[in-house]
Protein backbone atom coordinates (compact mmCIF):
# COMPACT_ATOMS: atom_id res chain seq x y z
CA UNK A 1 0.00 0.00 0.00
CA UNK A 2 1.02 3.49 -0.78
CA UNK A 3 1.69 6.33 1.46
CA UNK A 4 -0.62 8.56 -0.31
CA UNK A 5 -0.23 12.42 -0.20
CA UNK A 6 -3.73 13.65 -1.23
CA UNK A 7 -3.26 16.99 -3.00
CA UNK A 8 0.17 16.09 -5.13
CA UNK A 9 -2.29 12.56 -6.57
CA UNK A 10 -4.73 14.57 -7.20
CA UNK A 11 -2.95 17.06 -9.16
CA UNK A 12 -1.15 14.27 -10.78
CA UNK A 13 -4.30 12.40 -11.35
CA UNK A 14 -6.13 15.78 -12.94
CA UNK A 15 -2.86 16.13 -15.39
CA UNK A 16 -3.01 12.54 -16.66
CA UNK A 17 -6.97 13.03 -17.51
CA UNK A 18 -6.00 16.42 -19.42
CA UNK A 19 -3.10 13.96 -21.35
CA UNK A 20 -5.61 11.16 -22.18
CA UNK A 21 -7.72 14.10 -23.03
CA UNK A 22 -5.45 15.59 -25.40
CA UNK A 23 -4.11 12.29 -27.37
CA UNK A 24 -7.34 10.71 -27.23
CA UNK A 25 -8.74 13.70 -28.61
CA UNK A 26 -6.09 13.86 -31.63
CA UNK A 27 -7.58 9.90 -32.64
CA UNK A 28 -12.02 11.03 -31.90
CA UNK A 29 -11.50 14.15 -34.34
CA UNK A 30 -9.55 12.13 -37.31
CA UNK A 31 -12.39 10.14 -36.90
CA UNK A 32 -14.77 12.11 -37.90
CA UNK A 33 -12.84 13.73 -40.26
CA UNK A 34 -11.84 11.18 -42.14
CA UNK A 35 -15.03 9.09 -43.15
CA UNK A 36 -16.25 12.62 -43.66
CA UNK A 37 -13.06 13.40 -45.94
CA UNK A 38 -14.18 9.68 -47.78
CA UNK A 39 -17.87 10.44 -48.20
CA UNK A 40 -17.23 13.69 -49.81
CA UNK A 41 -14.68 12.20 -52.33
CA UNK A 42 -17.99 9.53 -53.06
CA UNK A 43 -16.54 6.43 -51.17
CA UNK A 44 -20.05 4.26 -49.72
CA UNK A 45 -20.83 3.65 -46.48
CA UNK A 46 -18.89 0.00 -46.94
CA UNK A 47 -15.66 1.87 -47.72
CA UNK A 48 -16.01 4.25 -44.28
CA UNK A 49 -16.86 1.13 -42.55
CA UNK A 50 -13.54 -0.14 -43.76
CA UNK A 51 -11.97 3.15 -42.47
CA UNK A 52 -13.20 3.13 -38.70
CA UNK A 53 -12.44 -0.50 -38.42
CA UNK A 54 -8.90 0.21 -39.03
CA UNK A 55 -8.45 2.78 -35.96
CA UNK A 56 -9.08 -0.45 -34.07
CA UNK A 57 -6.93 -2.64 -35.69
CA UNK A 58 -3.42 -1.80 -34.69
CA UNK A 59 -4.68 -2.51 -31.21
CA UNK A 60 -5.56 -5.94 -31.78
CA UNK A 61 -1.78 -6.61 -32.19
CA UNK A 62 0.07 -4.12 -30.08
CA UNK A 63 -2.62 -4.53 -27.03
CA UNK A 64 -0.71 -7.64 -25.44
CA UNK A 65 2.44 -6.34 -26.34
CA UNK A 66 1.99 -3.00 -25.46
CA UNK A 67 0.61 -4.23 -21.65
CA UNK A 68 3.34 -6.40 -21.32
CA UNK A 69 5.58 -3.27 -22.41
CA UNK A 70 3.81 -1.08 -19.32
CA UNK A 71 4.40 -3.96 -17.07
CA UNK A 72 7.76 -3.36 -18.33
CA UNK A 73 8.39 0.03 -18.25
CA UNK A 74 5.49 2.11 -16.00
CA UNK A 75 3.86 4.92 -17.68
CA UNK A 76 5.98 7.37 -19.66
CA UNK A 77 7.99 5.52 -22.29
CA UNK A 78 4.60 3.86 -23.53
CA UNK A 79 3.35 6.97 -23.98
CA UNK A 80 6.11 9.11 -25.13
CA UNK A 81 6.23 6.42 -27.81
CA UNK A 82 2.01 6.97 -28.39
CA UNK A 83 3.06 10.70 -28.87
CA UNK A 84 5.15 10.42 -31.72
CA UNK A 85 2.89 7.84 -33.48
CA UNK A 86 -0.42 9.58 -32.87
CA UNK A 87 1.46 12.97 -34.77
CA UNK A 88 2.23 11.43 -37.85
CA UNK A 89 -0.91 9.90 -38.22
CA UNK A 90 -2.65 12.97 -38.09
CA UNK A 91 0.15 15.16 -39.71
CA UNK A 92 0.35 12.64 -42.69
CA UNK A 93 -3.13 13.08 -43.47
CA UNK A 94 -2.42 16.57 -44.05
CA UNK A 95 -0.15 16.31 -46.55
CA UNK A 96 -2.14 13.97 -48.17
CA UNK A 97 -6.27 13.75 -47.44
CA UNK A 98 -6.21 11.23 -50.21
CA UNK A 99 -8.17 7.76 -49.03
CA UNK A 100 -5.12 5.10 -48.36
CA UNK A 101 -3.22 8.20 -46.59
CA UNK A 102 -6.58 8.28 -44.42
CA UNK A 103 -6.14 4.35 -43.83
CA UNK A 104 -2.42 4.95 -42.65
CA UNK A 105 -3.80 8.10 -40.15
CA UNK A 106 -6.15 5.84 -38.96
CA UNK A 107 -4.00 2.73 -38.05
CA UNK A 108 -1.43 4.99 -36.25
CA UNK A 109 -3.73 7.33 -34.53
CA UNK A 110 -5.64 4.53 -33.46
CA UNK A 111 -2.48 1.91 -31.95
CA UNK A 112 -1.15 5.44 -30.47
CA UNK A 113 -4.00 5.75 -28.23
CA UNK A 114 -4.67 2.32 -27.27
CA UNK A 115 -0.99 1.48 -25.76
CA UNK A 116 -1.05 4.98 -24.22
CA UNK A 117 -4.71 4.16 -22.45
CA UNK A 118 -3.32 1.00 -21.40
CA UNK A 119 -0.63 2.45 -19.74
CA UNK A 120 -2.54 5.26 -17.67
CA UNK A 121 -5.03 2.92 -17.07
CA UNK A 122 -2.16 0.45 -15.25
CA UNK A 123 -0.27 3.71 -13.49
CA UNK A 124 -3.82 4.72 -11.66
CA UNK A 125 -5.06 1.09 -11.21
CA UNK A 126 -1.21 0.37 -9.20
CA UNK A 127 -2.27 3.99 -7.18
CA UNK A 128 -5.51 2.71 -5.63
CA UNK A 129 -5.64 1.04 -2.43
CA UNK A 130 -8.99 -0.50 -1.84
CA UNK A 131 -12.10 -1.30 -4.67
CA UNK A 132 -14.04 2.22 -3.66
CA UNK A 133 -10.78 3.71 -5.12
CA UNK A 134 -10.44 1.81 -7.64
CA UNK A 135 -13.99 2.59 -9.08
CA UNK A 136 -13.37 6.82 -8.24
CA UNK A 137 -9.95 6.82 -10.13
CA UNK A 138 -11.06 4.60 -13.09
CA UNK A 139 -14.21 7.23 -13.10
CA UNK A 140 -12.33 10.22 -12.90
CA UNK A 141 -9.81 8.84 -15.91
CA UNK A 142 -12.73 7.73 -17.90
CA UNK A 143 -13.45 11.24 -17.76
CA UNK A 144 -10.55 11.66 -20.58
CA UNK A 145 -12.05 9.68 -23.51
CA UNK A 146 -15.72 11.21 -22.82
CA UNK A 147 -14.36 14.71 -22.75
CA UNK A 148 -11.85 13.94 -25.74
CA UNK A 149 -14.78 12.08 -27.67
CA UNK A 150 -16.43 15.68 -27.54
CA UNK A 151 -13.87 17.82 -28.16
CA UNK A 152 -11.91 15.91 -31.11
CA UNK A 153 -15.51 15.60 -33.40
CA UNK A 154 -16.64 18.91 -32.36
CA UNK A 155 -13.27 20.83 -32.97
CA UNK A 156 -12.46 18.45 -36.34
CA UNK A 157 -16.37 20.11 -37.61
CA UNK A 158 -15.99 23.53 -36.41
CA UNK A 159 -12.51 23.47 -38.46
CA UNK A 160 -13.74 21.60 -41.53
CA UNK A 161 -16.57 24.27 -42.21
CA UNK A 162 -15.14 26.68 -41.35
CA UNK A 163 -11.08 26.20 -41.39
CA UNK A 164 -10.40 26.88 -44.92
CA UNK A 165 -10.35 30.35 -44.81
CA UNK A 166 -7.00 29.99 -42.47
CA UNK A 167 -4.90 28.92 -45.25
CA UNK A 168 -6.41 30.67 -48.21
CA UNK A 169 -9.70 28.46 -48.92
CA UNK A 170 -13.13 28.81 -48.54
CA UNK A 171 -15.22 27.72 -46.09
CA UNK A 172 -16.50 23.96 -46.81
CA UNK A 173 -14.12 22.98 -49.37
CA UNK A 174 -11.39 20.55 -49.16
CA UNK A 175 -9.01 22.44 -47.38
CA UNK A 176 -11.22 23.32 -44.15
CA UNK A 177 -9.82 18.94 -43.39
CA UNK A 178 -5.98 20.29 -43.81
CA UNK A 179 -6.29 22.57 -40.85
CA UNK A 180 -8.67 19.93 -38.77
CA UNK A 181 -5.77 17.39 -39.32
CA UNK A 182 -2.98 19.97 -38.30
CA UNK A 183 -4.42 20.71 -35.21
CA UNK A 184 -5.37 17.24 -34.17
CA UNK A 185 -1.87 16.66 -35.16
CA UNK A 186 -0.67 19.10 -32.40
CA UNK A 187 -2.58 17.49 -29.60
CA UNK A 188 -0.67 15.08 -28.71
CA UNK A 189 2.17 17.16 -27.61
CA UNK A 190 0.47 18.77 -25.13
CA UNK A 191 -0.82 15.40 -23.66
CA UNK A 192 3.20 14.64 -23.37
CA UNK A 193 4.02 17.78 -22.08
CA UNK A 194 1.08 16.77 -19.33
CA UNK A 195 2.63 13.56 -18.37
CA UNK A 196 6.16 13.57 -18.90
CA UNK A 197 6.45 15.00 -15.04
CA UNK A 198 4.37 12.33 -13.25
CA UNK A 199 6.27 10.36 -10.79
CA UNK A 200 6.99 6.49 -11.98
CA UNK A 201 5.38 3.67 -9.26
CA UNK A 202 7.33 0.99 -8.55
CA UNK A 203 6.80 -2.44 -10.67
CA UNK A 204 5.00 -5.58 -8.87
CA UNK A 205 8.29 -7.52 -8.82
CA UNK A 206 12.18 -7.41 -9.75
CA UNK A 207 12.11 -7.11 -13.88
CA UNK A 208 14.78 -9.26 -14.35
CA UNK A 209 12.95 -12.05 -12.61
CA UNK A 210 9.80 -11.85 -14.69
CA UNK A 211 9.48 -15.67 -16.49
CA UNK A 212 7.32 -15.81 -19.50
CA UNK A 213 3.62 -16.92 -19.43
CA UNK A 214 0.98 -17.33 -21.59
CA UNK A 215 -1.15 -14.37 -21.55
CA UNK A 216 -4.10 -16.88 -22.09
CA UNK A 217 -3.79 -17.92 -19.01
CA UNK A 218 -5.95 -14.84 -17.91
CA UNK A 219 -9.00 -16.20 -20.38
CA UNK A 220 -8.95 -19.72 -18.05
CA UNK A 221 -10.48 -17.41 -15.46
CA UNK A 222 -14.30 -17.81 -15.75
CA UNK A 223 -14.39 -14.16 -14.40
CA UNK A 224 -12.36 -12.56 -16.95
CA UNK A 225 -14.61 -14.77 -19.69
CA UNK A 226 -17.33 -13.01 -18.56
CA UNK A 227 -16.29 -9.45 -18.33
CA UNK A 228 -14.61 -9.46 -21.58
CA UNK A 229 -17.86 -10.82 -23.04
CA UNK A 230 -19.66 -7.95 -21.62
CA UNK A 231 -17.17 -5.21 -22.15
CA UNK A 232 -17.38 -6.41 -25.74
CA UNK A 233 -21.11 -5.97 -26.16
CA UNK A 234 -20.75 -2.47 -24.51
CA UNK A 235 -18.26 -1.35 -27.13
CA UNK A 236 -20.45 -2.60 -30.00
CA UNK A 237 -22.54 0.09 -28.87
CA UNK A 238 -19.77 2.46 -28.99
CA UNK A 239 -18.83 1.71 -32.04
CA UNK A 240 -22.34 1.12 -33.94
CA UNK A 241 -22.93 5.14 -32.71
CA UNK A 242 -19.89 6.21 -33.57
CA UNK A 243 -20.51 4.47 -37.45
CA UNK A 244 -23.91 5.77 -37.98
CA UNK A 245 -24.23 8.85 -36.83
CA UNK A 246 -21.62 10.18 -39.92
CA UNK A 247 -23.70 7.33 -41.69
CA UNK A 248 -27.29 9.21 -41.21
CA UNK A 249 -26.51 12.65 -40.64
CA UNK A 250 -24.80 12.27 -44.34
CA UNK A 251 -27.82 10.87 -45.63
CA UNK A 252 -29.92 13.72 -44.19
CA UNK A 253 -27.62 16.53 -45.18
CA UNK A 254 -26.71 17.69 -41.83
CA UNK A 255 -23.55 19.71 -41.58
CA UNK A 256 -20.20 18.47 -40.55
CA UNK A 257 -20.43 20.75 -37.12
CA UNK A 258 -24.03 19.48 -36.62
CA UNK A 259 -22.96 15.95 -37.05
CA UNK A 260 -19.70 16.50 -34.92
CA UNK A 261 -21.88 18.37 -31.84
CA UNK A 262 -24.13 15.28 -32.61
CA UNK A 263 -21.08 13.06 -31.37
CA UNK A 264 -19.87 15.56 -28.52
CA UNK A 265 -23.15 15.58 -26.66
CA UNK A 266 -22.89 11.61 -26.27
CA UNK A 267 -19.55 12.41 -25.33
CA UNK A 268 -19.89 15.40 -22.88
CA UNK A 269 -23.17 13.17 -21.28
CA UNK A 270 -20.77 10.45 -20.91
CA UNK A 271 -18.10 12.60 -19.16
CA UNK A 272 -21.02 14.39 -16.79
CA UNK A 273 -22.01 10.71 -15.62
CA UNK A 274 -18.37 9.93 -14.91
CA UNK A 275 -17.70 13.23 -12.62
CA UNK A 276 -20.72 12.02 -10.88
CA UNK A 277 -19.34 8.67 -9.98
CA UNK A 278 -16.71 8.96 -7.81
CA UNK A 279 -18.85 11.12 -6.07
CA UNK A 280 -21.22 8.23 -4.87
CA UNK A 281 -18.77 5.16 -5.47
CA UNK A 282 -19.15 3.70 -2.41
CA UNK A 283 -22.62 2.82 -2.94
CA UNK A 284 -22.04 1.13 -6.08
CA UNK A 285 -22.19 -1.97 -7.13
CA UNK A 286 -19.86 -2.71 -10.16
CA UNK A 287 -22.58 -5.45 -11.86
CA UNK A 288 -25.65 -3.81 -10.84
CA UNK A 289 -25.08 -0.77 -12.74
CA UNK A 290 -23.48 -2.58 -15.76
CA UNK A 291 -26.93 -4.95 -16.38
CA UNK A 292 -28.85 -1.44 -15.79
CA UNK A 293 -26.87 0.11 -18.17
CA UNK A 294 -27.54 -2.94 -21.02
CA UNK A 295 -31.23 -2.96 -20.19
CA UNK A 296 -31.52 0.85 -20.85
CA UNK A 297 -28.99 0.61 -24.10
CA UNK A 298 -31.16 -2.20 -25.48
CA UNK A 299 -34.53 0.47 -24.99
CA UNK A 300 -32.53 3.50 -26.43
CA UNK A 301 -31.26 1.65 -29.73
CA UNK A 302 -34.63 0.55 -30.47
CA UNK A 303 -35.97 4.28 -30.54
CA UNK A 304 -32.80 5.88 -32.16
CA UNK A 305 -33.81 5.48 -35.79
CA UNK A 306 -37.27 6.86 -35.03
CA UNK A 307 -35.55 10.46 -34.57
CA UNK A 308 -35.16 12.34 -37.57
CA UNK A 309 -34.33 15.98 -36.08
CA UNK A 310 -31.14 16.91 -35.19
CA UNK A 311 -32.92 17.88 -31.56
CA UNK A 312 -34.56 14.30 -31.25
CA UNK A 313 -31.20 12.76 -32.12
CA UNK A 314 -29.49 14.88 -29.74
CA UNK A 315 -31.50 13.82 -26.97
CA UNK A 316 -31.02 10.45 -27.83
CA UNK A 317 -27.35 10.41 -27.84
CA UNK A 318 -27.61 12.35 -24.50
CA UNK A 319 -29.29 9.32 -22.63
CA UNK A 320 -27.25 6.77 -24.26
CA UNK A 321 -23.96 8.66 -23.06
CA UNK A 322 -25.51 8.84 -19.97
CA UNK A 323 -26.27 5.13 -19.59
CA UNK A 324 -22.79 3.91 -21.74
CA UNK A 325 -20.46 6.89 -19.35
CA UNK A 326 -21.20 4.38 -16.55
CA UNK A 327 -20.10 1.50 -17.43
CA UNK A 328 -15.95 1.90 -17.81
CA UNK A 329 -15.29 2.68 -14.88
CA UNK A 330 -17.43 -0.20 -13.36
CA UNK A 331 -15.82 -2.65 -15.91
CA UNK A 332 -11.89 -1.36 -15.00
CA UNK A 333 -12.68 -1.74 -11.58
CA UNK A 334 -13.54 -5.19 -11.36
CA UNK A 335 -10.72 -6.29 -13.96
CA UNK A 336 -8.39 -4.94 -11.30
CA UNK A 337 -10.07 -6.75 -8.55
CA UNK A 338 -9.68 -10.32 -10.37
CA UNK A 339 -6.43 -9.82 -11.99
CA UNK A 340 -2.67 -10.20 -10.26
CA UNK A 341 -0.91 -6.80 -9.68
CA UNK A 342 1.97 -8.02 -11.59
CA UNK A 343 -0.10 -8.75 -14.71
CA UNK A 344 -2.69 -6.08 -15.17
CA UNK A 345 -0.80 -4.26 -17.67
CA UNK A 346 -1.42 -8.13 -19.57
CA UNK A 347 -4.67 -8.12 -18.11
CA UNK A 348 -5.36 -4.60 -19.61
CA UNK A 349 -4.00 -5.17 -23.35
CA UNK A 350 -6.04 -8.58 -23.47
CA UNK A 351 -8.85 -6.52 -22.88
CA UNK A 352 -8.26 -3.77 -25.36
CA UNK A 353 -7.43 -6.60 -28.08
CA UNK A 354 -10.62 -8.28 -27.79
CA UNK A 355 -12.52 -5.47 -28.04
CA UNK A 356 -10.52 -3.87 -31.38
CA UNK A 357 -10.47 -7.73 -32.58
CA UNK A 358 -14.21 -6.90 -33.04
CA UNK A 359 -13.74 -3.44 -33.52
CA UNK A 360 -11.86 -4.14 -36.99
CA UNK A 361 -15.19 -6.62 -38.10
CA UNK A 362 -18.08 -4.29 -36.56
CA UNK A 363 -18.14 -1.46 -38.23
CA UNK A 364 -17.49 -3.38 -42.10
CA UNK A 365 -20.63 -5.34 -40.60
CA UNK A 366 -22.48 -2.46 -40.17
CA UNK A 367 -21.20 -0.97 -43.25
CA UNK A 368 -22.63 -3.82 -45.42
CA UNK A 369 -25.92 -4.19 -43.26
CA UNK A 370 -26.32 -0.72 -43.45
CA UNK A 371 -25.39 -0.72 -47.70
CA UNK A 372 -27.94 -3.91 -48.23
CA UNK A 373 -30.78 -3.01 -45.38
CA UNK A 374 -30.42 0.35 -44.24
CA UNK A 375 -28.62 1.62 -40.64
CA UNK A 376 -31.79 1.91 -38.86
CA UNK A 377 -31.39 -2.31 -38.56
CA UNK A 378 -27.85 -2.10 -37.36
CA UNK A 379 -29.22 -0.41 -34.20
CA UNK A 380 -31.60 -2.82 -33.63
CA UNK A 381 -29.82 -5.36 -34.35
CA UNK A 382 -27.04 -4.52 -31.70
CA UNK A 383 -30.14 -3.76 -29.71
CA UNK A 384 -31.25 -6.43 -29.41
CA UNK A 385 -28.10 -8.73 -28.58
CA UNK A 386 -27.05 -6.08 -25.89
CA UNK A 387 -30.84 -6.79 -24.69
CA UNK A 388 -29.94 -10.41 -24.28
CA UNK A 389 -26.28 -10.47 -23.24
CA UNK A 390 -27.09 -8.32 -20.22
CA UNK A 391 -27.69 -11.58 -17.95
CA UNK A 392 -23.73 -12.16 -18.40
CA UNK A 393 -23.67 -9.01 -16.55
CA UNK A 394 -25.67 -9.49 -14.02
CA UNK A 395 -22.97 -12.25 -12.68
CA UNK A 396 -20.14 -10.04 -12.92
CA UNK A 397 -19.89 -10.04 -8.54
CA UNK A 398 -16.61 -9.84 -7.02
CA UNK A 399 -17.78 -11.20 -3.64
CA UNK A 400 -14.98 -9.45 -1.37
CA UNK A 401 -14.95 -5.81 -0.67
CA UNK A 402 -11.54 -5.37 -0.70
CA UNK A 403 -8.81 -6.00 -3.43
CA UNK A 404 -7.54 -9.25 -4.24
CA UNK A 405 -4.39 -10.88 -2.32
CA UNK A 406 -2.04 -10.01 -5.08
CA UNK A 407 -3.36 -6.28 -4.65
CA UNK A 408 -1.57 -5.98 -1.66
């Protein structure tokens, strides 16, 4: 157990959220930029599936390696290393907005901010000392990817209607995506100038007497089975919003900015649930609110394609940011609670692969559902299986109160 200082953590704490904020922020606007960029140029809704899938394929392979590499390491070389990456995705893309460039962007942006989450995620879970901490810290972090998943979209919009102007163009055209991908490209250097200062815990054990193992070893733990099977439905959700909202506010001629505010107020309503966690942590339990939180996504998806207004859809994507915000937090808590000290940064990237693993298939799913049926079946298809999957959740209990033996 740490001695534990409270203002230096918590300033420490609030300057990794404003890194994760920053990086993660560089990978949520070139995002939406770039499908945008590809439906413009007259690329279908199969080819933009293609696209997003990609920002979640570098993370199928670096996520074991890259935990293994925290483990390692700690916290800053992982995510000096994210830095540079995450910069010349973005910065490549504006030199050339041209669709294969846009693949490249997306693969490096998205690997840059996977290893980098995994490694703030292990630095904070290593800081807490009991499982009320654990669920306030992984809360308070969470708060980086909501705030970022606002902030990228909505700053990526502003800039692509109305950026051009800044380097001779007019406002719409082409060149309103150059100066969105320049300053998504710049991001990520303030996220490292955030966390290059934070202090470096101690590892679980002497590195040189670290043996190999078989990171499937974690999956033989019925526990772990079951969380990853219900993180994985929760990020379907993620990522079926994230695909159709371009998708249908194309289709209906919204505007970039509308469509990118569309995608902020999920991800401000997300953040506003997550500053309300910590707050009443204690009286949480972690599987109780996660088979709440599938019930309610279930109801939401099946009303989503009914709203046609940008209003009606805002509100929509309101509540479901509310109901998915919660759920994070709850799932990083108990992963640390059933998982050995020494191998949560494993622990962490096994997570992060399965998810991207279907990450990389979802959204060319969706993009050929949505090509052959329409989108409004994609959300109730994924609906419906959230609907039925949330029993897994409902045995997600970590009977002790405390942390597990090897949390000591």
């Amino acid at each position: 157990m740490h001695a534990v200082n409270p203002k230096p953590v918590r300033f420490a704490l609030a300057r990794l959220i404003g890194g994760h904020i920053c990086l993660h922020a560089c990978m949520a606007g070139t995002r939406l930029a770039a499908p945008l960029l590809a439906l413009n140029q007259g690329y279908s809704p199969l080819a933009v599936g293609f696209l997003l899938a990609l920002f979640a394929l570098t993370q199928v392979f670096l996520a074991l390696p890259a935990g293994r590499y925290a483990d390692r390491h700690g916290l800053k070389r992982p995510v000096r290393l994210a830095v540079m990456a995450s910069s010349l995705g973005a910065g490549l893309a504006v030199a050339f907005p041209v669709f294969p460039v846009l693949c490249v962007s997306a693969l490096l942006t998205g690997g840059a901010t996977g290893a980098a989450a995994i490694a703030l995620q292990r630095h904070v879970g290593h800081a807490a000392r009991d499982a009320t901490e654990l669920k306030q810290v992984f809360s308070w972090l969470a708060i980086g990817p909501a705030v970022s998943n606002f902030l990228g979209p909505f700053l990526a919009g502003l800039l692509i209607d109305y950026g051009g102007g800044l380097i001779g163009g007019q406002e719409g055209d082409f060149s309103g995506y150059r100066v969105a991908f320049m300053v998504m490209a710049l991001l990520p250097l303030a996220s490292w100038a955030l966390v290059r200062y934070t202090r470096e815990l101690p590892v679980a054990q002497d590195r040189g007497q670290v043996q190999p193992r078989n990171s499937w070893d974690l999956l033989r733990v019925p526990m772990m089975q079951r969380l990853l099977l219900v993180n994985w439905f929760m990020s379907s959700c993620w990522d079926v919003h994230s695909f159709v909202i371009p998708v249908i506010g194309h289709e209906r001629g919204f505007s970039a900015s509308v469509i990118g505010t569309l995608l902020g107020a999920f991800a401000l309503a997300a953040a506003a649930v997550r500053v309300v966690l910590p707050l009443i942590a204690a009286h949480l339990r972690e599987w109780v609110v996660t088979t709440v939180a599938m019930l309610l996504t279930a109801l939401l998806f099946g009303i989503y394609p009914f709203m046609q207004s940008p209003w009606t859809m805002g509100l929509c994507s309101v509540l479901l940011g509310l109901v998915l915000g919660s759920v994070q937090p709850m799932i990083m808590s108990t992963l640390h609670q059933i998982t050995p000290k020494d191998r949560q940064g494993e622990a962490l990237g096994l997570r992060l692969m399965s998810l991207n693993g279907s990450s990389v298939l979802m959204p060319m799913l969706f993009g050929t559902v949505g090509a052959v049926v329409g989108v409004s079946v994609v959300f109730w298809a994924v609906g419906l299986m959230v609907g039925l999957g949330s029993r897994a959740a409902w045995g997600l209990r970590v009977e002790s109160p405390g942390l597990s033996q090897d949390k000591r």
